[in-house]
Protein backbone atom coordinates (compact mmCIF):
# COMPACT_ATOMS: atom_id res chain seq x y z
CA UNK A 1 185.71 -44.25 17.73
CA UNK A 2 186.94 -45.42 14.06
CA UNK A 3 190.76 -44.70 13.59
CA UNK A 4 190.95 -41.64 10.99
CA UNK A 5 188.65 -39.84 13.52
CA UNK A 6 191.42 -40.52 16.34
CA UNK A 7 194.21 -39.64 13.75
CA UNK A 8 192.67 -36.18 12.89
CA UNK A 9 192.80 -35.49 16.46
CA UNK A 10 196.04 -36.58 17.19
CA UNK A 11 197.28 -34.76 14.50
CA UNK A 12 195.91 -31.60 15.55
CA UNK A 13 197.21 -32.14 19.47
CA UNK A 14 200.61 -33.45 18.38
CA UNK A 15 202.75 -30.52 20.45
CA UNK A 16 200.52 -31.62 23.43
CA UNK A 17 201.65 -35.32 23.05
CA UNK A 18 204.79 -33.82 22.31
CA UNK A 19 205.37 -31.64 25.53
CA UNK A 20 203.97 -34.32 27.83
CA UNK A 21 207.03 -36.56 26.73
CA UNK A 22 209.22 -34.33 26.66
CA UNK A 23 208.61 -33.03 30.38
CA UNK A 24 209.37 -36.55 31.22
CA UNK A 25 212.55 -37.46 29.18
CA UNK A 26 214.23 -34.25 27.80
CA UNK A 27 216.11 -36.77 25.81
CA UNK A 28 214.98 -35.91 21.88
CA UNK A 29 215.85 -39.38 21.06
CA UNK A 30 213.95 -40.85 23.72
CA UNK A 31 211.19 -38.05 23.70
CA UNK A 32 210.59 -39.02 19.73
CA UNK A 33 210.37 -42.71 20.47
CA UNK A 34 207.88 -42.09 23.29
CA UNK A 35 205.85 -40.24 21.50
CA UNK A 36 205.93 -42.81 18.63
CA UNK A 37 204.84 -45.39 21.16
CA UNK A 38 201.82 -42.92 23.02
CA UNK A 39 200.46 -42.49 19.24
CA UNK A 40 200.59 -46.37 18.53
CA UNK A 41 198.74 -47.57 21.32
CA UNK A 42 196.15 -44.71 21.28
CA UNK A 43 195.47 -45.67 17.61
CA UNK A 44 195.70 -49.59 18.21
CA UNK A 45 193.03 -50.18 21.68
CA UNK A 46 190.50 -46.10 20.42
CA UNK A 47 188.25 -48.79 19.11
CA UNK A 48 187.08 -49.97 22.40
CA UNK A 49 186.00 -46.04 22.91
CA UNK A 50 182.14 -45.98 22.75
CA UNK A 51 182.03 -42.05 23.87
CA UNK A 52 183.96 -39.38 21.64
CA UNK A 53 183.72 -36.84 24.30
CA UNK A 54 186.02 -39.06 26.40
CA UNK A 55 188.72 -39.32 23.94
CA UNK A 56 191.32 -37.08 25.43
CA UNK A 57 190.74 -38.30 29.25
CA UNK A 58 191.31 -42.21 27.33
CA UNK A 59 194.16 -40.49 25.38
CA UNK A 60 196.46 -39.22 28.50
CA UNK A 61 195.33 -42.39 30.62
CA UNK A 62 197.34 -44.40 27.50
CA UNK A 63 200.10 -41.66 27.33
CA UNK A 64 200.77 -42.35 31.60
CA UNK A 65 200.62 -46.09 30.85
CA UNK A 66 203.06 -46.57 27.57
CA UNK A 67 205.41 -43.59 30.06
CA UNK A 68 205.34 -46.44 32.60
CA UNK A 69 206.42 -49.20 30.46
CA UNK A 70 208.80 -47.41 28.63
CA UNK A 71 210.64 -46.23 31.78
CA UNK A 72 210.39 -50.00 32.86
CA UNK A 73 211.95 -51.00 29.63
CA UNK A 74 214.74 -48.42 29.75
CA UNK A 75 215.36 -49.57 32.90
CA UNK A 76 215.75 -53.41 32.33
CA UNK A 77 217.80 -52.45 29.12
CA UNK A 78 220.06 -50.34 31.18
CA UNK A 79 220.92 -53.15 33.67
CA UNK A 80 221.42 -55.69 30.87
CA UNK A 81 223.98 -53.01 29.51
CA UNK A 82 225.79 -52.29 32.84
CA UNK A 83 226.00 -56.21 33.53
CA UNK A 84 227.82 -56.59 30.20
CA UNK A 85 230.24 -54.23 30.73
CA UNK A 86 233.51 -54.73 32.41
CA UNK A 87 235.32 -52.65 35.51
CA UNK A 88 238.67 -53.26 36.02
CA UNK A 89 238.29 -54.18 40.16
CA UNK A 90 235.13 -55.83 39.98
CA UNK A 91 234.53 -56.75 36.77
CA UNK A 92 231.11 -55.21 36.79
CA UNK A 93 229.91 -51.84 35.95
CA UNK A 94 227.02 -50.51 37.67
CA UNK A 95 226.17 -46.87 35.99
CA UNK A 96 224.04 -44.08 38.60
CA UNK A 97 220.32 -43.87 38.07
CA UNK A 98 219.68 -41.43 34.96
CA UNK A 99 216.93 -39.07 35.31
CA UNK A 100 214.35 -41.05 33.84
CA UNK A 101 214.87 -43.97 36.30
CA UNK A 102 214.77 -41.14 39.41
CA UNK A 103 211.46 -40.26 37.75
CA UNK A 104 209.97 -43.35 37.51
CA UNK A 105 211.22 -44.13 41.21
CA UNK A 106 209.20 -41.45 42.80
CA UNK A 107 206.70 -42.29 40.87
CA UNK A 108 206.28 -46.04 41.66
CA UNK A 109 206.92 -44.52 45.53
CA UNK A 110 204.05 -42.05 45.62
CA UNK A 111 201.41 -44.46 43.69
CA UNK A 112 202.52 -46.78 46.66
CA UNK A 113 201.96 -44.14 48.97
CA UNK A 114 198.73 -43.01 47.38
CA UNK A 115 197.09 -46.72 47.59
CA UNK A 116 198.14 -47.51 51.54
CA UNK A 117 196.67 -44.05 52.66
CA UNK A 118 193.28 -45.14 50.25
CA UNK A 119 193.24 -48.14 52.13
CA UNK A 120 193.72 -47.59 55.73
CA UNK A 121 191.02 -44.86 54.54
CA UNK A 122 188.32 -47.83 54.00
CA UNK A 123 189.55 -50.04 57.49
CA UNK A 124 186.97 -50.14 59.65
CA UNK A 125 185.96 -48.35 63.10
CA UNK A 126 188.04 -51.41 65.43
CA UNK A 127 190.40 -52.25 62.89
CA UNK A 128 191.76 -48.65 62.35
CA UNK A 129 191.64 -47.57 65.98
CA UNK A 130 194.05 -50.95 66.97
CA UNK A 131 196.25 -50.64 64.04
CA UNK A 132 196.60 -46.67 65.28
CA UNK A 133 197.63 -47.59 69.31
CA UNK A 134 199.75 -50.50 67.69
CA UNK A 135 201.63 -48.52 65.14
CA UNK A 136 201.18 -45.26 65.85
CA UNK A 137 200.79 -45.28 69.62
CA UNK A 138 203.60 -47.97 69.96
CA UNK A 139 200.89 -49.46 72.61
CA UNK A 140 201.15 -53.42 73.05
CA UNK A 141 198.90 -56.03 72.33
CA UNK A 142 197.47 -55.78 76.31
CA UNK A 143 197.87 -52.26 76.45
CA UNK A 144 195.39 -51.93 73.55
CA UNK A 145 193.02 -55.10 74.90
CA UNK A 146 192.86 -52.87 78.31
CA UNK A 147 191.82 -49.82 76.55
CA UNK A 148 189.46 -51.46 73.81
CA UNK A 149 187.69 -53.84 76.24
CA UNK A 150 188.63 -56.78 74.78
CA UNK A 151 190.82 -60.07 74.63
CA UNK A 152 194.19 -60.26 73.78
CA UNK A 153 193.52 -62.41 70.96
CA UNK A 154 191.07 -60.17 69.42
CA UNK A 155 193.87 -57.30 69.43
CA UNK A 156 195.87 -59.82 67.65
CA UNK A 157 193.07 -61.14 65.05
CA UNK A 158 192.68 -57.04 64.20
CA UNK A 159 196.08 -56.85 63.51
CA UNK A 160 196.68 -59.97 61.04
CA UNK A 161 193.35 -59.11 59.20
CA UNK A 162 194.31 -55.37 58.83
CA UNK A 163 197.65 -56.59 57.50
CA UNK A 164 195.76 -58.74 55.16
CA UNK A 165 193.46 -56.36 54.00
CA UNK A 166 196.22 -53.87 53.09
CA UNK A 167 198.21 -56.15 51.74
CA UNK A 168 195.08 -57.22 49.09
CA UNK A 169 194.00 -53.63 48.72
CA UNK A 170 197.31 -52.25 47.85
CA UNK A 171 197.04 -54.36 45.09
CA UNK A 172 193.89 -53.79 43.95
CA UNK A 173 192.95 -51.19 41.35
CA UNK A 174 190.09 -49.23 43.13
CA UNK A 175 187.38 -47.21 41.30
CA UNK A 176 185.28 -44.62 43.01
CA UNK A 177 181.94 -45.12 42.65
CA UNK A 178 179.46 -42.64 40.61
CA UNK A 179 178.50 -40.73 44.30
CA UNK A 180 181.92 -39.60 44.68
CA UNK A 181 181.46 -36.96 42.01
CA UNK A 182 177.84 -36.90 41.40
CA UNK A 183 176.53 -36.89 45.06
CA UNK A 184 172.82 -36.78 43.45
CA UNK A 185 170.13 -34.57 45.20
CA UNK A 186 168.31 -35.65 48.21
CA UNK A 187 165.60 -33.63 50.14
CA UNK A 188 163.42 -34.82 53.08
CA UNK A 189 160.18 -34.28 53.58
CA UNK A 190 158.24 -34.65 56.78
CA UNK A 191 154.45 -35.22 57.95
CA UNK A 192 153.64 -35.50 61.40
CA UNK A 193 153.19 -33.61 64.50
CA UNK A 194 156.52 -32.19 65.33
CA UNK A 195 159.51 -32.13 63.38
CA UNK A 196 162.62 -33.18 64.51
CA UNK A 197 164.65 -33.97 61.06
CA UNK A 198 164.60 -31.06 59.44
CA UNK A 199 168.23 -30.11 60.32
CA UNK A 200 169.19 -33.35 59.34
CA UNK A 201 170.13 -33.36 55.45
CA UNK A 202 170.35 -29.47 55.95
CA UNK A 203 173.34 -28.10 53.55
CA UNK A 204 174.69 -31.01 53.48
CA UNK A 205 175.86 -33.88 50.41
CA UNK A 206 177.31 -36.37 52.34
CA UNK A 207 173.78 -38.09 53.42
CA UNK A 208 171.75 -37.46 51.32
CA UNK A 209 174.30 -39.75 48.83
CA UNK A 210 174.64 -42.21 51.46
CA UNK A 211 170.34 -42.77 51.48
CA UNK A 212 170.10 -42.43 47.97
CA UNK A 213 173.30 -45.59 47.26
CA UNK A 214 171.99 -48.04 49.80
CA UNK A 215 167.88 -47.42 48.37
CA UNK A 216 168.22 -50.54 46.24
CA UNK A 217 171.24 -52.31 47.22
CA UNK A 218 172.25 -53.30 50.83
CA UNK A 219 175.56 -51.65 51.03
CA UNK A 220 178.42 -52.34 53.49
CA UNK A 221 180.43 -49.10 55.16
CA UNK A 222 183.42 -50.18 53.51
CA UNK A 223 181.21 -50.37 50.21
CA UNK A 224 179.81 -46.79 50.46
CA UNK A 225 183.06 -45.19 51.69
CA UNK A 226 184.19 -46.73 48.16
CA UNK A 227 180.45 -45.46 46.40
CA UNK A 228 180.92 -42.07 48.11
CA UNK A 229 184.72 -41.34 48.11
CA UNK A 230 185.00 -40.64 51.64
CA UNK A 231 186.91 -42.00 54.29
CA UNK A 232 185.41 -44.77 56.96
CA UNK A 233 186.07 -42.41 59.74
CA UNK A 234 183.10 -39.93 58.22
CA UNK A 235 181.34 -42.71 56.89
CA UNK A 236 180.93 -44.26 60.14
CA UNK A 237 179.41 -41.17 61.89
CA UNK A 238 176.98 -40.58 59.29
CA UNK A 239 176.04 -44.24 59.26
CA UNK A 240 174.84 -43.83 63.35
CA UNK A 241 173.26 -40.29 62.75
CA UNK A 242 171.01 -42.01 59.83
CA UNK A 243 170.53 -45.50 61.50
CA UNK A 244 169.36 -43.73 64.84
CA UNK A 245 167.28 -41.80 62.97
CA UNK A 246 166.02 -44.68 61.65
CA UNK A 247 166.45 -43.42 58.04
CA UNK A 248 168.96 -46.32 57.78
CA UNK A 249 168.20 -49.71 58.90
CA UNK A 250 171.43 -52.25 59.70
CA UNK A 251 171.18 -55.91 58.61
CA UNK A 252 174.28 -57.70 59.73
CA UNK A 253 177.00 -55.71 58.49
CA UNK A 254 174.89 -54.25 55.29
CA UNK A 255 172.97 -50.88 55.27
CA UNK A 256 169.96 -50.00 53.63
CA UNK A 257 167.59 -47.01 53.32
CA UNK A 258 164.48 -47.58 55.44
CA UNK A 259 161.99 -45.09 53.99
CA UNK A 260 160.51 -44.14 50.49
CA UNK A 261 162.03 -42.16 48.06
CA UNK A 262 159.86 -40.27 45.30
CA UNK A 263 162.18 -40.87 42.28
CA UNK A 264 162.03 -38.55 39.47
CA UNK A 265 161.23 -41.81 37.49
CA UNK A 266 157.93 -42.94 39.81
CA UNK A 267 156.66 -39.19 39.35
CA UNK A 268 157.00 -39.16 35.59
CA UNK A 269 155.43 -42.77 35.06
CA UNK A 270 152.46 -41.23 37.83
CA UNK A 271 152.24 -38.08 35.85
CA UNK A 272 151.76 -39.49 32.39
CA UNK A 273 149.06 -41.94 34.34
CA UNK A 274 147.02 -39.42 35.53
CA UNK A 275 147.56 -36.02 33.91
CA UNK A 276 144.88 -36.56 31.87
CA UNK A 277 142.16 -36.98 34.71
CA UNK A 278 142.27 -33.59 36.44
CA UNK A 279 140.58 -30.56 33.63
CA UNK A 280 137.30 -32.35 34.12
CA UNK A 281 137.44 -32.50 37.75
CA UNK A 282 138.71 -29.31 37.96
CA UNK A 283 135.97 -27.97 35.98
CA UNK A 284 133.32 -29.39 38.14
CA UNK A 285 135.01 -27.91 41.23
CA UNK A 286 135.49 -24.84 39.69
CA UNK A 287 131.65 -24.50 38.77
CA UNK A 288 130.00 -25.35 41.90
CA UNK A 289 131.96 -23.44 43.43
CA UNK A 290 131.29 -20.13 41.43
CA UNK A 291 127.73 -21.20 41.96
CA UNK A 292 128.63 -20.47 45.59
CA UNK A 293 129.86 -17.06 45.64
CA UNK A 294 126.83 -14.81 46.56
CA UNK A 295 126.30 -17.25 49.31
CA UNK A 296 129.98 -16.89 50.37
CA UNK A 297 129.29 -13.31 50.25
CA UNK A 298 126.88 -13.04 52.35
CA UNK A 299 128.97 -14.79 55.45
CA UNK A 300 130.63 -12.98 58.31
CA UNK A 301 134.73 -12.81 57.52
CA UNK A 302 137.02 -9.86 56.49
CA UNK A 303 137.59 -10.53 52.92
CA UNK A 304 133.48 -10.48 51.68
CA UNK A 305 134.37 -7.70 49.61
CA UNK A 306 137.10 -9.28 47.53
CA UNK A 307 136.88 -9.20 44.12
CA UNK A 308 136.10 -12.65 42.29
CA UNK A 309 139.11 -14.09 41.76
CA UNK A 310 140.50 -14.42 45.83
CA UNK A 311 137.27 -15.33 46.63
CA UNK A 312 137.30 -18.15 44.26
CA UNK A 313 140.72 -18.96 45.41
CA UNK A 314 139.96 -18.73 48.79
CA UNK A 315 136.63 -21.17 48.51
CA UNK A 316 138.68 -23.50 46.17
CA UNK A 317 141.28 -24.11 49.07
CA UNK A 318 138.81 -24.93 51.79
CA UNK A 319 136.67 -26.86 49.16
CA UNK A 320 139.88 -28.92 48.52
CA UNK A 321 141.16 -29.04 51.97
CA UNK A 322 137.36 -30.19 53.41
CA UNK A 323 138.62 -32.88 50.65
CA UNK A 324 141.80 -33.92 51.78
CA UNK A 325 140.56 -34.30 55.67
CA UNK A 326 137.77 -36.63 54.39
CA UNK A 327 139.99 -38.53 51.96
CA UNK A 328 142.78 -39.10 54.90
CA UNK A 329 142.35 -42.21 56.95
CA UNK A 330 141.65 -41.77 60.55
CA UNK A 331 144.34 -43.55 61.79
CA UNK A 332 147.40 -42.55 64.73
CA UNK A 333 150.52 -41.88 62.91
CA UNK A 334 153.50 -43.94 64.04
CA UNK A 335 156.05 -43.19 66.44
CA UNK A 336 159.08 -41.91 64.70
CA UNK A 337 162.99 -42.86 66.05
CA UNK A 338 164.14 -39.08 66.57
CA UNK A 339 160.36 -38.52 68.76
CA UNK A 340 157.03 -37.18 67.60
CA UNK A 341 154.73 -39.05 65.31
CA UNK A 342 154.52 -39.22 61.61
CA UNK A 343 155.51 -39.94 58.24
CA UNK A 344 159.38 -39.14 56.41
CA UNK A 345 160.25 -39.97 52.92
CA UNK A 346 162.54 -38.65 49.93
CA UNK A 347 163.08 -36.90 46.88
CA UNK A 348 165.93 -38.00 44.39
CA UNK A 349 165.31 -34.22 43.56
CA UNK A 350 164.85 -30.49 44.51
CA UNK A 351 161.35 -30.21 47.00
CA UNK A 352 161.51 -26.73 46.67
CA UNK A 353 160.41 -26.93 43.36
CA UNK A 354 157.37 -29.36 44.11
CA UNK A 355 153.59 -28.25 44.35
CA UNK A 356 153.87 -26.87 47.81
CA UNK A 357 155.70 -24.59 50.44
CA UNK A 358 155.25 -25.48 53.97
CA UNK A 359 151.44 -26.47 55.05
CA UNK A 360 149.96 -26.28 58.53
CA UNK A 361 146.27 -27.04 59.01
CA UNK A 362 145.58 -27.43 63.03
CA UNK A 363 146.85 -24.41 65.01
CA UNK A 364 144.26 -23.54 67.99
CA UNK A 365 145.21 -21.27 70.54
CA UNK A 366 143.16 -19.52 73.65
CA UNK A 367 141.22 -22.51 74.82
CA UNK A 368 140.25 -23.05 71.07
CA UNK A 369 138.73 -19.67 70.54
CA UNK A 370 141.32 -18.92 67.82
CA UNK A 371 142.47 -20.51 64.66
CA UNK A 372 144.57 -20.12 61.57
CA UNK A 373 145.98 -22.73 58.86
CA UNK A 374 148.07 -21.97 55.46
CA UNK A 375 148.44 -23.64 52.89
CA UNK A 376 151.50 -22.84 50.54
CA UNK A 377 150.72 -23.43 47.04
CA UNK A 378 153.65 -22.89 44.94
CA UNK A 379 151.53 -22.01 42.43
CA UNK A 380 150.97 -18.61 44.07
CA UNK A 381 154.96 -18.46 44.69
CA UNK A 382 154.36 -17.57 48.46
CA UNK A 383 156.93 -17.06 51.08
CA UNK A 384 157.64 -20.06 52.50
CA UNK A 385 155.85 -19.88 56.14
CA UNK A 386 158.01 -22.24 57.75
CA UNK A 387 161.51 -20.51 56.27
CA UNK A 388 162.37 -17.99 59.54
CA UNK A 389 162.12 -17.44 62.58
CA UNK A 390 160.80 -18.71 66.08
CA UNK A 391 157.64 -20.87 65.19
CA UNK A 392 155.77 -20.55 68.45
CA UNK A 393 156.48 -16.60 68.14
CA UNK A 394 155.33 -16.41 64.59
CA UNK A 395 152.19 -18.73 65.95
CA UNK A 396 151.39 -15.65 68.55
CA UNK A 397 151.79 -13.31 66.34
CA UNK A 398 149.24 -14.63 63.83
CA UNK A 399 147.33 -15.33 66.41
CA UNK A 400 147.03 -11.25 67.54
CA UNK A 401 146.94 -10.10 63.96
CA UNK A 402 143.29 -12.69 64.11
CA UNK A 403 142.44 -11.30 67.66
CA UNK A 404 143.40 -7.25 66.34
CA UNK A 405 146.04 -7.07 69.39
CA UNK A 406 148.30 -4.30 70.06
CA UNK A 407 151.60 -3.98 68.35
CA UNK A 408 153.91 -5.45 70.90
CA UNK A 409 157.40 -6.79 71.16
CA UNK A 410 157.18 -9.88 68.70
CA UNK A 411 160.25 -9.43 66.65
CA UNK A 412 158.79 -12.38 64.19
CA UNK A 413 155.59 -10.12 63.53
CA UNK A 414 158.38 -8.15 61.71
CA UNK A 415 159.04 -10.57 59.21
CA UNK A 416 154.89 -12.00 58.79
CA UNK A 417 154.33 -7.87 57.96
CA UNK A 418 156.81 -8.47 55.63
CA UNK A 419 155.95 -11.51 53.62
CA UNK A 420 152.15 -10.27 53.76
CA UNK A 421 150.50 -12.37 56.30
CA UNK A 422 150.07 -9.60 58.55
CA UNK A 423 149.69 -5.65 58.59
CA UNK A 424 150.07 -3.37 61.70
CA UNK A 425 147.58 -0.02 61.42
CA UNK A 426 146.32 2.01 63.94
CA UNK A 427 148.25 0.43 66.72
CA UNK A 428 147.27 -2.92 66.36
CA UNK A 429 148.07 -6.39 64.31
CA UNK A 430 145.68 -7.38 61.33
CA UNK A 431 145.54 -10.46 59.61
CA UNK A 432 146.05 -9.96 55.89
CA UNK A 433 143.87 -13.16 55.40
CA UNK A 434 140.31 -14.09 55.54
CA UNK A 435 139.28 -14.34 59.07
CA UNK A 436 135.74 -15.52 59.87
CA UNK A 437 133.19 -15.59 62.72
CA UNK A 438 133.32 -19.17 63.67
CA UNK A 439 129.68 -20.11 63.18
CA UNK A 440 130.05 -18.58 59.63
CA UNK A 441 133.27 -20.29 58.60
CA UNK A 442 131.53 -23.61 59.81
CA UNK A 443 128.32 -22.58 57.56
CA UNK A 444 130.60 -21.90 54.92
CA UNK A 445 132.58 -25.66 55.33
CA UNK A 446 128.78 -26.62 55.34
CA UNK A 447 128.31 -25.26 52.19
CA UNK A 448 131.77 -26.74 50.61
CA UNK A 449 130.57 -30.05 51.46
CA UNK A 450 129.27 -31.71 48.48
CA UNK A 451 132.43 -30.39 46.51
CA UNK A 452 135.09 -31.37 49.32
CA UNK A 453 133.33 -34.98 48.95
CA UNK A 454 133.52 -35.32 45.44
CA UNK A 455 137.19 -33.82 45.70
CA UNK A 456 137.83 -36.66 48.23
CA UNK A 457 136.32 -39.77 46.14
CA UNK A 458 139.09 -38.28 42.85
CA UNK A 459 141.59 -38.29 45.97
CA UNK A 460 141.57 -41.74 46.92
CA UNK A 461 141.18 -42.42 43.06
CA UNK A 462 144.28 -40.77 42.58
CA UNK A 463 145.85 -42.35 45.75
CA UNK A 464 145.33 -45.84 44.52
CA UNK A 465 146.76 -45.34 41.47
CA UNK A 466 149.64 -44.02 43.18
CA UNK A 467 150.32 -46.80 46.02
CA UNK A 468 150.27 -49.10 43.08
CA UNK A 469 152.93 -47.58 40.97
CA UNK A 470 154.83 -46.47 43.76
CA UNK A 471 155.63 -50.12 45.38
CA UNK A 472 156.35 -51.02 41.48
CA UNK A 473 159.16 -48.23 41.93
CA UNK A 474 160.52 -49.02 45.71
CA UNK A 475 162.25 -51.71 46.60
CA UNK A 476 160.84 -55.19 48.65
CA UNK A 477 161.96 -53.36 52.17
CA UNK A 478 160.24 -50.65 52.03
CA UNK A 479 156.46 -51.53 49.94
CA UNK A 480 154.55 -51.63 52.87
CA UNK A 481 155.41 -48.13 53.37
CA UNK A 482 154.22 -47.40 49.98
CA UNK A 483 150.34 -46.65 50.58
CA UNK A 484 150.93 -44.24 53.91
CA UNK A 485 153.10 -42.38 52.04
CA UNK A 486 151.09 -42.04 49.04
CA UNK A 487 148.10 -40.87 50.53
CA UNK A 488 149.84 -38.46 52.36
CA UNK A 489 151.71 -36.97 49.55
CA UNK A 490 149.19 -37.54 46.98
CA UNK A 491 145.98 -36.36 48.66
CA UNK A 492 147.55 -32.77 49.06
CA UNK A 493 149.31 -33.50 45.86
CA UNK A 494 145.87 -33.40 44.02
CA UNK A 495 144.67 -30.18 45.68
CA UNK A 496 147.98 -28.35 44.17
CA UNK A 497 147.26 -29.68 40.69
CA UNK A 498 143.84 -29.25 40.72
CA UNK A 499 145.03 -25.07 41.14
CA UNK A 500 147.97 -25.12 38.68
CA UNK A 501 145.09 -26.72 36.46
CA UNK A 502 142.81 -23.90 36.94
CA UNK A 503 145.85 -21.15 37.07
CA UNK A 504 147.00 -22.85 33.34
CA UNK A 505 143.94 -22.62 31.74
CA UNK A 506 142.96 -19.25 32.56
CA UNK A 507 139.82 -20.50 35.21
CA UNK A 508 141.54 -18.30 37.82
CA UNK A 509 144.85 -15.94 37.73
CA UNK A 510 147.33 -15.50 40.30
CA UNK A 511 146.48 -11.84 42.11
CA UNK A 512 148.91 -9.24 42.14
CA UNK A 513 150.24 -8.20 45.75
CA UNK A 514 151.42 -10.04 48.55
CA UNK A 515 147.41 -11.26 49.70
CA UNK A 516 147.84 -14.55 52.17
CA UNK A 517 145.44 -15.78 49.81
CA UNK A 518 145.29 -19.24 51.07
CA UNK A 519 145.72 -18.50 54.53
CA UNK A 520 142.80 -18.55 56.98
CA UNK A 521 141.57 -18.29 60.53
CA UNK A 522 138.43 -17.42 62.61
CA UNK A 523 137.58 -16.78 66.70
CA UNK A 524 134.78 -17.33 68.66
């Protein structure tokens, strides 16, 4: 910032700089050389200020500073003064602290104050607990050794380095890092068999910072407590939650993040890569498929009478989800830390907002006479299926809405009625999706063939691409994770741009109501 900018602005903010001296001082005299002094060094060091909008946080930092070594001036002035003049017993006058000095006093005490508690805030686990039963406690050196397991010696070792540690970090000046007030956005995302991490970034900052600080950088506890702004104690239990977990993984006394994160930066650099790629392909999808409907039409299922559009919606999803299960590799997914089997990774932003909802694809029930899957485009701004209640009720239910059941006691049919995957007339539970004979639905797959294989050859295309760019984005840890994860995101990825395509451009419209759409099942 050039110096006639700064002046305008002091000029105009003068009775601030004013009232923050004189709050201090109350002394006119002083309070006018004070302010003198704030204005000098605000006008002689505002050229180092790159960022106008900071001005007036750089402004009051100076003000605090030139109040601190004024007082310290006034002070040393003072005590010259009182040593020069003469009492008649001693020969020394020593005057009582003025205000300014009391001031100054508590303020030196509480900075003090402020940096011990930041400290003992960052000790770690052992070194905090022993300092606590030694100072706190008033516990000796083998009363603590008894209790902590351990020698003598070490008790004593804990001790001196805490007191060295202190005594450095009292000293130090400490800046939070950017996590402290800009925790970032983290979501997980999960694909596997069953999920047992979903609670565990639930409404909660904390970490999700902690995963997204150590992604690149191998980070001590001490160093994210620092990153973060919060104390070791927290720190600490987060650190086991995420390490057991295995979303952490521990290298001597360093952390880092042990699975992928999509960064908004990998998705635009993908996106420009391949946005181009998809109206073609969608084209030829959408096509064949048309070509397809009095065929479809003619198959055994509840929705044959739908009008155009859902039945082209409808044939799309099966066309594109035939796709996917050919693109996937047949491969077991690994063993995950927490149980179950399958893959986790990140977002460094909101999932809600990405291309799906919630999918499930393999749900047989009744010695495989019955099946259902859903697919939750966000295209079609479903209800996420996955967002209440009891799964293996809301399983059931769907289940008797396919098989026409009797209403019965399911209190999670009461929220499927609502959200439009079911109805209840005449007594009984209806599916408010396409359900199909089971020989038809597997001559209608049949039929989808030839599209889902084209679909899967742009998939693995598409894949690739993205394992490539994605290990460019991740870091050396975690690159051989980078091709599960993007054919597992990417695959299904394609079939929800391939629709927002088609939705865009006017090939197909989103219906009115609350149709499950892209829900299916059949029986036997």
């Amino acid at each position: 910032m050039d110096i006639k900018r700064a002046s305008a602005l002091i000029s105009e903010n003068l009775t601030s700089i004013y009232g923050y001296a004189f709050a201090r001082l109350y002394d006119k005299d002083k309070v006018d050389d004070l302010c003198g002094e704030i204005v000098a060094e605000i006008l002689e060091s505002v050229k180092k200020l790159r960022d106008d909008d900071a001005f007036w946080a750089y402004a009051w930092r100076v003000a605090d500073n030139t109040f601190k070594k004024f007082i310290r001036r006034e002070r040393l002035i003072a005590r010259i003064e009182s040593q020069m003049a003469e009492n008649a017993d001693s020969g020394v006058y020593v005057p009582a602290p003025s205000f300014e000095e009391e001031i100054a006093e508590r303020e030196e005490q509480s900075e003090e104050i402020y940096r011990l508690r930041r400290e003992l805030s960052l000790l770690s686990k052992t070194n905090r607990e022993v300092s606590v039963m030694y100072y706190v406690k008033n516990m000796s050196c083998s009363e603590i050794a008894k209790e902590k397991n351990i020698s003598i010696e070490m008790v004593k070792y804990h001790l001196f380095k805490t007191r060295k540690l202190l005594k450095e970090g009292i000293g130090m000046e400490r800046n939070l890092g950017e996590k402290s007030y800009n925790p970032g956005t983290f979501s997980l995302n999960f694909w596997g068999d069953y999920n047992y991490y979903s609670g565990l970034f639930q409404n909660r900052k904390l970490p999700g910072a902690i995963v997204l600080a150590a992604y690149y950088t191998p980070m001590t506890a001490r160093e994210l407590s620092i990153e973060t702004g919060v104390a070791m104690p927290y720190i600490e239990d987060e650190l086991d939650i995420l390490e057991t977990a295995g979303i952490l993984k521990k290298d001597g006394d360093k952390y880092q993040t042990n699975i992928v994160i999509i960064t908004e930066a990998y998705e635009t650099e993908l996106t420009k890569k391949t946005k181009d790629m998809y109206p073609a392909v969608a084209d030829k999808v959408f096509d064949e498929v048309r070509s397809l409907l009095p065929r479809i039409r003619a198959l055994d299922f509840t929705w044959k009478d739908s009008d155009d559009n859902r039945l082209m919606i409808m044939a799309l999803n099966l066309a594109f989800v035939g796709g996917y299960k050919k693109a996937s590799p047949d491969k077991p997914k690994p063993k995950l830390p927490l149980g179950g089997h399958g893959y986790i990774h990140g977002f460094d932003s909101d999932w809600s907002k990405h291309h799906f909802r919630g999918v499930t694809l393999e749900n047989y029930f009744d010695d495989n006479k019955v099946f259902y899957a859903h697919v939750g485009y966000s295209v079609f701004k479903r209800t996420n299926f996955f967002s209440a209640g009891n799964w293996g009720e809301k399983q059931k239910a769907m289940c008797d809405a396919i098989n026409e059941a009797p209403i019965n006691d399911n209190k999670n049919a009461t929220w499927l009625i609502e959200n439009g995957y079911i109805k209840s007339e005449g007594k009984k539970y209806h599916a408010n999706f396409p359900v199909f004979k089971k020989g038809s639905f597997d001559e209608l797959i049949e039929m989808l063939s030839p599209v889902s294989e084209n679909i899967s050859g742009f998939m693995k295309e598409i894949t690739t691409l993205a394992a490539e760019t994605l290990a460019d984005h991740a870091p050396a840890s975690v690159k051989d994770q980078c091709a599960d994860i993007a054919t597992n995101i990417y695959s299904m990825d394609v079939m929800a741009i391939l629709m927002e395509d088609l939705v865009a451009r006017g090939k197909i419209s989103v219906p009115d109501g609350n149709d499950a759409i892209t829900t299916w099942g059949w029986r036997a």
